[in-house]
PDB file of N, CA and C in Angstrom:
ATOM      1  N   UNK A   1     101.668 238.106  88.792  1.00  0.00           N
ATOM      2  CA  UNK A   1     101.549 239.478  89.170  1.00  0.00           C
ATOM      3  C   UNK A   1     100.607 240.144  88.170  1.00  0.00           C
ATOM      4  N   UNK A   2      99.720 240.681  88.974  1.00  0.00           N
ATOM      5  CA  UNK A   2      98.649 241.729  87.834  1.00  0.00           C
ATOM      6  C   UNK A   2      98.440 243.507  88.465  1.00  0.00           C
ATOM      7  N   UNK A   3      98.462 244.015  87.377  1.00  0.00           N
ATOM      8  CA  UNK A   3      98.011 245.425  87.695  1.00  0.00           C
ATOM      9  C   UNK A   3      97.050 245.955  86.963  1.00  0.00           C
ATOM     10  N   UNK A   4      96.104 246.578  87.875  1.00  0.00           N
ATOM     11  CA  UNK A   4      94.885 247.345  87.467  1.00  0.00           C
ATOM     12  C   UNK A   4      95.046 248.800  87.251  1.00  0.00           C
ATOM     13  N   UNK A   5      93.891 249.316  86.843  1.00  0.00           N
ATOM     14  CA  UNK A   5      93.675 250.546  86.970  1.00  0.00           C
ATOM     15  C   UNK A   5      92.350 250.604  86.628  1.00  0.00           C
ATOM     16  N   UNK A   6      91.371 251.259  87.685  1.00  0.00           N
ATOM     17  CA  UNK A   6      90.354 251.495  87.402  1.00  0.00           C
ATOM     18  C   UNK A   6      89.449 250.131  87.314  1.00  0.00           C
ATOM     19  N   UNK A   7      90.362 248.822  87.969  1.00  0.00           N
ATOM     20  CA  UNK A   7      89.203 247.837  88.032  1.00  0.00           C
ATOM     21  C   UNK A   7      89.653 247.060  86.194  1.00  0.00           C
ATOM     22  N   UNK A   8      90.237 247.525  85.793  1.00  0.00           N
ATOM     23  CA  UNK A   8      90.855 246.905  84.789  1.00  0.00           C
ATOM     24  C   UNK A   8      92.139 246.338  84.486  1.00  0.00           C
ATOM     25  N   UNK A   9      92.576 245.032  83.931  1.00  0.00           N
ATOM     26  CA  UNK A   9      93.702 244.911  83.863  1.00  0.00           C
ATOM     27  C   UNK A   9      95.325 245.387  82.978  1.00  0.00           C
ATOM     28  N   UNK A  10      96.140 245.944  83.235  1.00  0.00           N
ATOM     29  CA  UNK A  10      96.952 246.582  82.681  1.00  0.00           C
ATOM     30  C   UNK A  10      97.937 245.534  82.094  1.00  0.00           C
ATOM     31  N   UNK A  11      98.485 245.232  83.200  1.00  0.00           N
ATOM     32  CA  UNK A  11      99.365 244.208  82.730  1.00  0.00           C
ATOM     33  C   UNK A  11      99.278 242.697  83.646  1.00  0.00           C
ATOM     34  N   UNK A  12      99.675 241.665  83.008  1.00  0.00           N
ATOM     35  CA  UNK A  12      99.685 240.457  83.685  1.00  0.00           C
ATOM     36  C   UNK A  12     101.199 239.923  83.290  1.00  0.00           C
ATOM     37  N   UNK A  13     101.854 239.316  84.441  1.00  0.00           N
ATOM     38  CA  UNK A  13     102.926 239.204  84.474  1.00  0.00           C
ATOM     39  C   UNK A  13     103.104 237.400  84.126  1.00  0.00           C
ATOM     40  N   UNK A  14     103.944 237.134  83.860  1.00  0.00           N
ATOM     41  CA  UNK A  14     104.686 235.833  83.570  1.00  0.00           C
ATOM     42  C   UNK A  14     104.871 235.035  84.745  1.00  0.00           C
ATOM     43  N   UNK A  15     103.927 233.764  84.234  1.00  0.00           N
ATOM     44  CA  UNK A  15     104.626 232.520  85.396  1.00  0.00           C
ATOM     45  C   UNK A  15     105.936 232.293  85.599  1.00  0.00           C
ATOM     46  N   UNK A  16     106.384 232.515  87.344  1.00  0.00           N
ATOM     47  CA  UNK A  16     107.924 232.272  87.617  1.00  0.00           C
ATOM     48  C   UNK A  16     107.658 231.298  88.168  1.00  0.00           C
ATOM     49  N   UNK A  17     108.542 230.101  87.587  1.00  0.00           N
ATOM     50  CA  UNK A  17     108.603 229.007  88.714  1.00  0.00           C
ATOM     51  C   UNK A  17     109.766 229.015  89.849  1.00  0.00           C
ATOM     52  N   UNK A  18     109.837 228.507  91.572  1.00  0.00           N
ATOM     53  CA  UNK A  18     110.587 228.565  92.643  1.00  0.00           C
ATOM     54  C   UNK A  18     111.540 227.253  92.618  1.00  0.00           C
ATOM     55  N   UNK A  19     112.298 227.838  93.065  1.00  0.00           N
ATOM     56  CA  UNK A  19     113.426 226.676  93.383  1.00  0.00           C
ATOM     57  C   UNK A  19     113.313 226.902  94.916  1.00  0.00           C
ATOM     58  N   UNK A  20     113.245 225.622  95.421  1.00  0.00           N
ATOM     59  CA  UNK A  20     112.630 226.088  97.259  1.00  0.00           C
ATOM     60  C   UNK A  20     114.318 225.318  97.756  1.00  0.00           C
ATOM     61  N   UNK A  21     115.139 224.512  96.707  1.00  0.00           N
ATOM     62  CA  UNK A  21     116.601 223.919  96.767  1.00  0.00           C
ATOM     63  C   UNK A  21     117.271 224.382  98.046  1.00  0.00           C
ATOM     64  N   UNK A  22     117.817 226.128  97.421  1.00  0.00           N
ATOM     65  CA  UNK A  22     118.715 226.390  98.187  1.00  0.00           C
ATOM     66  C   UNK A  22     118.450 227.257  99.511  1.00  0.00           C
ATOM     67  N   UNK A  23     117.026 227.701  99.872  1.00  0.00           N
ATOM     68  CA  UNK A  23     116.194 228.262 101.018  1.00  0.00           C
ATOM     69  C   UNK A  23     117.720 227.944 102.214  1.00  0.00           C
ATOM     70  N   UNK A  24     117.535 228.321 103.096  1.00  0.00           N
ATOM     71  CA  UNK A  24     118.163 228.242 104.707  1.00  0.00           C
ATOM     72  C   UNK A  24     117.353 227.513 105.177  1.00  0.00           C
ATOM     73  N   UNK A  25     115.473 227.928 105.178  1.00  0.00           N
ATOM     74  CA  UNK A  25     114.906 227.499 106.444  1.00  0.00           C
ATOM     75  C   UNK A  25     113.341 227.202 105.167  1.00  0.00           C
ATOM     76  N   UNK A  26     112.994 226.032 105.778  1.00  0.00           N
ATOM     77  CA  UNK A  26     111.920 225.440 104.252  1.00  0.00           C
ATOM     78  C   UNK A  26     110.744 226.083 105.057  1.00  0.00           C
ATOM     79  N   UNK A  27     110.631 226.433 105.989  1.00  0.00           N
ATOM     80  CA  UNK A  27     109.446 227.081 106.969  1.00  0.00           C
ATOM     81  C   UNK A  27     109.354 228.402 106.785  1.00  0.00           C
ATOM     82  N   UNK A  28     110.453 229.116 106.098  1.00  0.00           N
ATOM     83  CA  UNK A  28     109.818 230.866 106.024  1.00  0.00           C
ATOM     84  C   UNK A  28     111.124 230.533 104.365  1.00  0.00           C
ATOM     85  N   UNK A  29     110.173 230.412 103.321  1.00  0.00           N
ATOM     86  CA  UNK A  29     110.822 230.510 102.189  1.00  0.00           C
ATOM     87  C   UNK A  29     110.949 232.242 101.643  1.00  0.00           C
ATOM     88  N   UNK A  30     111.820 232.180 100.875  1.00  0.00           N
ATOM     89  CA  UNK A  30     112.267 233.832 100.214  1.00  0.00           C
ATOM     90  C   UNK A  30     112.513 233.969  98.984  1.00  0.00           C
ATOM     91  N   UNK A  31     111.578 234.792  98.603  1.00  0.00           N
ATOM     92  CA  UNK A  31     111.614 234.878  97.183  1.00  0.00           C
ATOM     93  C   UNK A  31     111.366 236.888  96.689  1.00  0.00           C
ATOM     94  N   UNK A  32     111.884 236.866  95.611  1.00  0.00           N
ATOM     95  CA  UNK A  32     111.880 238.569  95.266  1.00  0.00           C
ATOM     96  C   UNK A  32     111.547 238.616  93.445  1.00  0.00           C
ATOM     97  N   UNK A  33     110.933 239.505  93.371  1.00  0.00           N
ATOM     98  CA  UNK A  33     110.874 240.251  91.988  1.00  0.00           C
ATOM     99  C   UNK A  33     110.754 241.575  91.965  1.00  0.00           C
ATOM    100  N   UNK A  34     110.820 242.326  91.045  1.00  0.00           N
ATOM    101  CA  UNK A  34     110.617 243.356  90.621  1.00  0.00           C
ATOM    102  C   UNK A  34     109.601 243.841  89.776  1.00  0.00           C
ATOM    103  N   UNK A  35     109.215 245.097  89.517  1.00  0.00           N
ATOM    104  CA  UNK A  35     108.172 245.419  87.882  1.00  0.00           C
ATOM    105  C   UNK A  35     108.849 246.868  88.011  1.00  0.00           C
ATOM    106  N   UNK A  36     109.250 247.119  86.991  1.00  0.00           N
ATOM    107  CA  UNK A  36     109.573 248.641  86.882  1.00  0.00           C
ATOM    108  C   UNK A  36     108.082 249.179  85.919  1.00  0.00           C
ATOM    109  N   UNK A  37     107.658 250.290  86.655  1.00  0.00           N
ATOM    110  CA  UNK A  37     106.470 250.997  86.040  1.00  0.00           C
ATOM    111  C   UNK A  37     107.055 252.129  84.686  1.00  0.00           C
ATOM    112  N   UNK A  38     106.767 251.992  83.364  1.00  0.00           N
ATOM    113  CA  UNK A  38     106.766 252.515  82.475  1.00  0.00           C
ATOM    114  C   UNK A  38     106.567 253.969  82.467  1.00  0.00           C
ATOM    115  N   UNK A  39     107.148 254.558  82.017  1.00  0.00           N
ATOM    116  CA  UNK A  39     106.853 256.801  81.838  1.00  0.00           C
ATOM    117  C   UNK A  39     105.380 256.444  81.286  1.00  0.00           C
ATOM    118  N   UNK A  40     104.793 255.555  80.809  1.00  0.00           N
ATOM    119  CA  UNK A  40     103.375 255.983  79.822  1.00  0.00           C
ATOM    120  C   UNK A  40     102.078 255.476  80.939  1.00  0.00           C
ATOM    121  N   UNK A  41     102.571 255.417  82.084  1.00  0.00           N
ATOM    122  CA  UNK A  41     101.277 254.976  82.924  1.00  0.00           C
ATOM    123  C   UNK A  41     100.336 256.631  82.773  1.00  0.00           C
ATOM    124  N   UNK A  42      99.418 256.731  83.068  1.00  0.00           N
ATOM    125  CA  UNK A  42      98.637 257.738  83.187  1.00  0.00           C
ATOM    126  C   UNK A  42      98.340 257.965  84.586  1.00  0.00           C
ATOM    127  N   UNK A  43      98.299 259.199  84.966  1.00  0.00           N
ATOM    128  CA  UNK A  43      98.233 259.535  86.977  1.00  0.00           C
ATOM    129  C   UNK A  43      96.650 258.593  87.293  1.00  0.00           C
ATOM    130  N   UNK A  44      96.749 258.375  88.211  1.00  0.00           N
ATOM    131  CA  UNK A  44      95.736 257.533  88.962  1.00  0.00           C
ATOM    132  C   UNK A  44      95.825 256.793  89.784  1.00  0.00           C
ATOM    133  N   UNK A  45      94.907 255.818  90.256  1.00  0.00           N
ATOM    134  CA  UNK A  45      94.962 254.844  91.462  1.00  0.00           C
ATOM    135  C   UNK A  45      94.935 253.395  90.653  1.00  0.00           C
ATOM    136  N   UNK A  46      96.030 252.506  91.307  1.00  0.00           N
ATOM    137  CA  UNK A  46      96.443 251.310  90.731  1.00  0.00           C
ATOM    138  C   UNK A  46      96.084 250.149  91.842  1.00  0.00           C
ATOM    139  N   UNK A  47      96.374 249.436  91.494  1.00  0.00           N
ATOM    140  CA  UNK A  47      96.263 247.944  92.517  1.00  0.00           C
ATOM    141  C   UNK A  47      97.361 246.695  91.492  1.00  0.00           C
ATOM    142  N   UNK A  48      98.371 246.798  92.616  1.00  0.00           N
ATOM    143  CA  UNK A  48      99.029 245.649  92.405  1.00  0.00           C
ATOM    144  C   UNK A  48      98.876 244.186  92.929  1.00  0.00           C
ATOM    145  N   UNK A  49      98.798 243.719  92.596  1.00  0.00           N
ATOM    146  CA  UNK A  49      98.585 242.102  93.084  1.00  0.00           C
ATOM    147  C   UNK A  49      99.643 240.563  92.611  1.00  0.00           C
ATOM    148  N   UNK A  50      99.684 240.161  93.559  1.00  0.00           N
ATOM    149  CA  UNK A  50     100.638 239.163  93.482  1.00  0.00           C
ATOM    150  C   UNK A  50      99.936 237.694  94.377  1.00  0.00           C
ATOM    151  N   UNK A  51      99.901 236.965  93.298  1.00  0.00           N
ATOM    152  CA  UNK A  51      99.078 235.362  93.302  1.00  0.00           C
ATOM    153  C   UNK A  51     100.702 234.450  93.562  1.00  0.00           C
ATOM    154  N   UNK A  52     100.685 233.566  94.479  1.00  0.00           N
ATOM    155  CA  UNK A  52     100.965 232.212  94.767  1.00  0.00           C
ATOM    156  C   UNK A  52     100.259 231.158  94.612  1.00  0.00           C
ATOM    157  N   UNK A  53     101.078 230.212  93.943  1.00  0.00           N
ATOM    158  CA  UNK A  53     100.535 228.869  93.969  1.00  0.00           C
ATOM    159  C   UNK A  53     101.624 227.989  94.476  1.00  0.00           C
ATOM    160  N   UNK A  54     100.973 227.185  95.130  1.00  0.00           N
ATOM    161  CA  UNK A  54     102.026 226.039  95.933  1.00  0.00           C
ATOM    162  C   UNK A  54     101.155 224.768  95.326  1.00  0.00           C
ATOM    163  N   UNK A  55     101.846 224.094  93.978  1.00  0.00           N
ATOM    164  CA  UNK A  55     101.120 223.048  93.646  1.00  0.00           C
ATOM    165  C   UNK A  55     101.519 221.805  94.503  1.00  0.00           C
ATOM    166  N   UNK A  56     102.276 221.647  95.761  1.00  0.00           N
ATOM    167  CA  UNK A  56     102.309 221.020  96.409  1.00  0.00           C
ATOM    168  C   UNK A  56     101.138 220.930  98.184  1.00  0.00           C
ATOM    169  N   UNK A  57     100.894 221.857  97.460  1.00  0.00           N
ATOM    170  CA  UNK A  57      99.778 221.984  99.021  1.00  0.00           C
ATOM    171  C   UNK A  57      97.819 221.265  98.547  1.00  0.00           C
ATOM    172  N   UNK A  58      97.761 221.074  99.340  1.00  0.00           N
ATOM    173  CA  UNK A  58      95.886 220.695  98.797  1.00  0.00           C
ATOM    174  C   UNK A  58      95.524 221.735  98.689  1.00  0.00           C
ATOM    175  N   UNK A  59      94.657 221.203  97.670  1.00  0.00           N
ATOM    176  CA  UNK A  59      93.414 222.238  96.965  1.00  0.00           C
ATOM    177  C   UNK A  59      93.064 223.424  97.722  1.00  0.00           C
ATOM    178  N   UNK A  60      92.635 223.387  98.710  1.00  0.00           N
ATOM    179  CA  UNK A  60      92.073 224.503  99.744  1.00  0.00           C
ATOM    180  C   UNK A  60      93.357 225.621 100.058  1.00  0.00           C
ATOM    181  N   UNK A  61      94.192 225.226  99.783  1.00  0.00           N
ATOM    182  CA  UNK A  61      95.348 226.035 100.650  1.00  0.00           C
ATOM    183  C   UNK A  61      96.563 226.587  99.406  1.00  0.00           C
ATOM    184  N   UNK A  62      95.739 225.978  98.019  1.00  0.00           N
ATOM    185  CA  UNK A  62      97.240 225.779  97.191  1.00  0.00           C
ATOM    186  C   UNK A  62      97.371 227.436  96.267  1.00  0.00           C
ATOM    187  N   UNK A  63      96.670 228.433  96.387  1.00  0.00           N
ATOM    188  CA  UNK A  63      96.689 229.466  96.124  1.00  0.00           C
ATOM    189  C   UNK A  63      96.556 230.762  96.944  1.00  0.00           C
ATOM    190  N   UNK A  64      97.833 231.912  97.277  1.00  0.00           N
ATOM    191  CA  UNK A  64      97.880 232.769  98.060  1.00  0.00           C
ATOM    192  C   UNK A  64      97.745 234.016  97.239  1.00  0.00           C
ATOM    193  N   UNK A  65      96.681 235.088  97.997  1.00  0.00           N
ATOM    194  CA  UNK A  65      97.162 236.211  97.207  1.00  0.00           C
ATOM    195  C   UNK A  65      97.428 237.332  97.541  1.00  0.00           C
ATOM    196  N   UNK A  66      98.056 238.465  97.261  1.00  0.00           N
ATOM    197  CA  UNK A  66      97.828 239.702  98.312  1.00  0.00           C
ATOM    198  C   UNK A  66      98.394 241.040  97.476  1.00  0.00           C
ATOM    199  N   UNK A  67      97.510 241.996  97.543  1.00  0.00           N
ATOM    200  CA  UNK A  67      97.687 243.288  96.621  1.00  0.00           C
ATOM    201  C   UNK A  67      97.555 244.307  97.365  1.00  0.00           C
ATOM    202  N   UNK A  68      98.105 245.546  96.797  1.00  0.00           N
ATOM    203  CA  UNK A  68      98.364 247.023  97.332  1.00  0.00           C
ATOM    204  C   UNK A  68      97.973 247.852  96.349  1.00  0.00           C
ATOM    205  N   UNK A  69      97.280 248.860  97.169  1.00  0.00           N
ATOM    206  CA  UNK A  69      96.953 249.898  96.644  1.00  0.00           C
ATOM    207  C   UNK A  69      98.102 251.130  96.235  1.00  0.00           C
ATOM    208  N   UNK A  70      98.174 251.962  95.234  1.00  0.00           N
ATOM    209  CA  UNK A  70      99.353 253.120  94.919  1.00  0.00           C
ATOM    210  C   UNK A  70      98.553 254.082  93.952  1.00  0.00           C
ATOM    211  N   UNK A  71      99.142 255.076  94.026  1.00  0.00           N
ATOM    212  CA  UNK A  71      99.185 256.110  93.133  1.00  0.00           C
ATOM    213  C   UNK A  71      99.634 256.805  92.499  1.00  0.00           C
ATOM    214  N   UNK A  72      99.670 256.749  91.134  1.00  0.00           N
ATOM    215  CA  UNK A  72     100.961 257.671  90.209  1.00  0.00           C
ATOM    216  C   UNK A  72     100.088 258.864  90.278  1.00  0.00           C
ATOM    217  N   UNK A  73     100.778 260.271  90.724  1.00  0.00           N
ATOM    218  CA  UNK A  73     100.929 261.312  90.504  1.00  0.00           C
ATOM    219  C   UNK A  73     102.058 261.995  89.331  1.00  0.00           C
ATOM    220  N   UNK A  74     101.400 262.721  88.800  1.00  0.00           N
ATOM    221  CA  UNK A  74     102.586 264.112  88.001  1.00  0.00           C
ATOM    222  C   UNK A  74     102.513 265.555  88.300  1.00  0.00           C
TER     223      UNK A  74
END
């Protein structure tokens, strides 16, 4: 997980590794985290992003990524 601001990076988050073990269904796996945003962010436009890796998949396919746009107001 990474967050920007302004095209810069703020914070970069810690490799979690998956336990895919106890899933229900190995075809739509489920997984959750959190980031609680700090009082010291400054108002602006952010971009969150969140990278997958499936070191079990080939090369072409073994990294997913997908980010959102937000905005801290005060």
């Amino acid at each position: 997980m990474r967050l920007f601001r302004e095209g810069k990076p703020m914070f970069t988050g810690r490799v979690a590794p998956f336990n895919a073990g106890q899933q229900a269904d190995v075809k739509r796996l489920v997984a959750g985290s959190r980031i609680r945003l700090g009082s010291d962010l400054k108002p602006g436009e952010y971009v969150l992003q969140v990278i997958v890796t499936d070191l079990l998949a080939k090369e072409k396919h073994r990294t997913a990524t997908q980010w959102i746009d937000f905005e801290i107001v005060k």
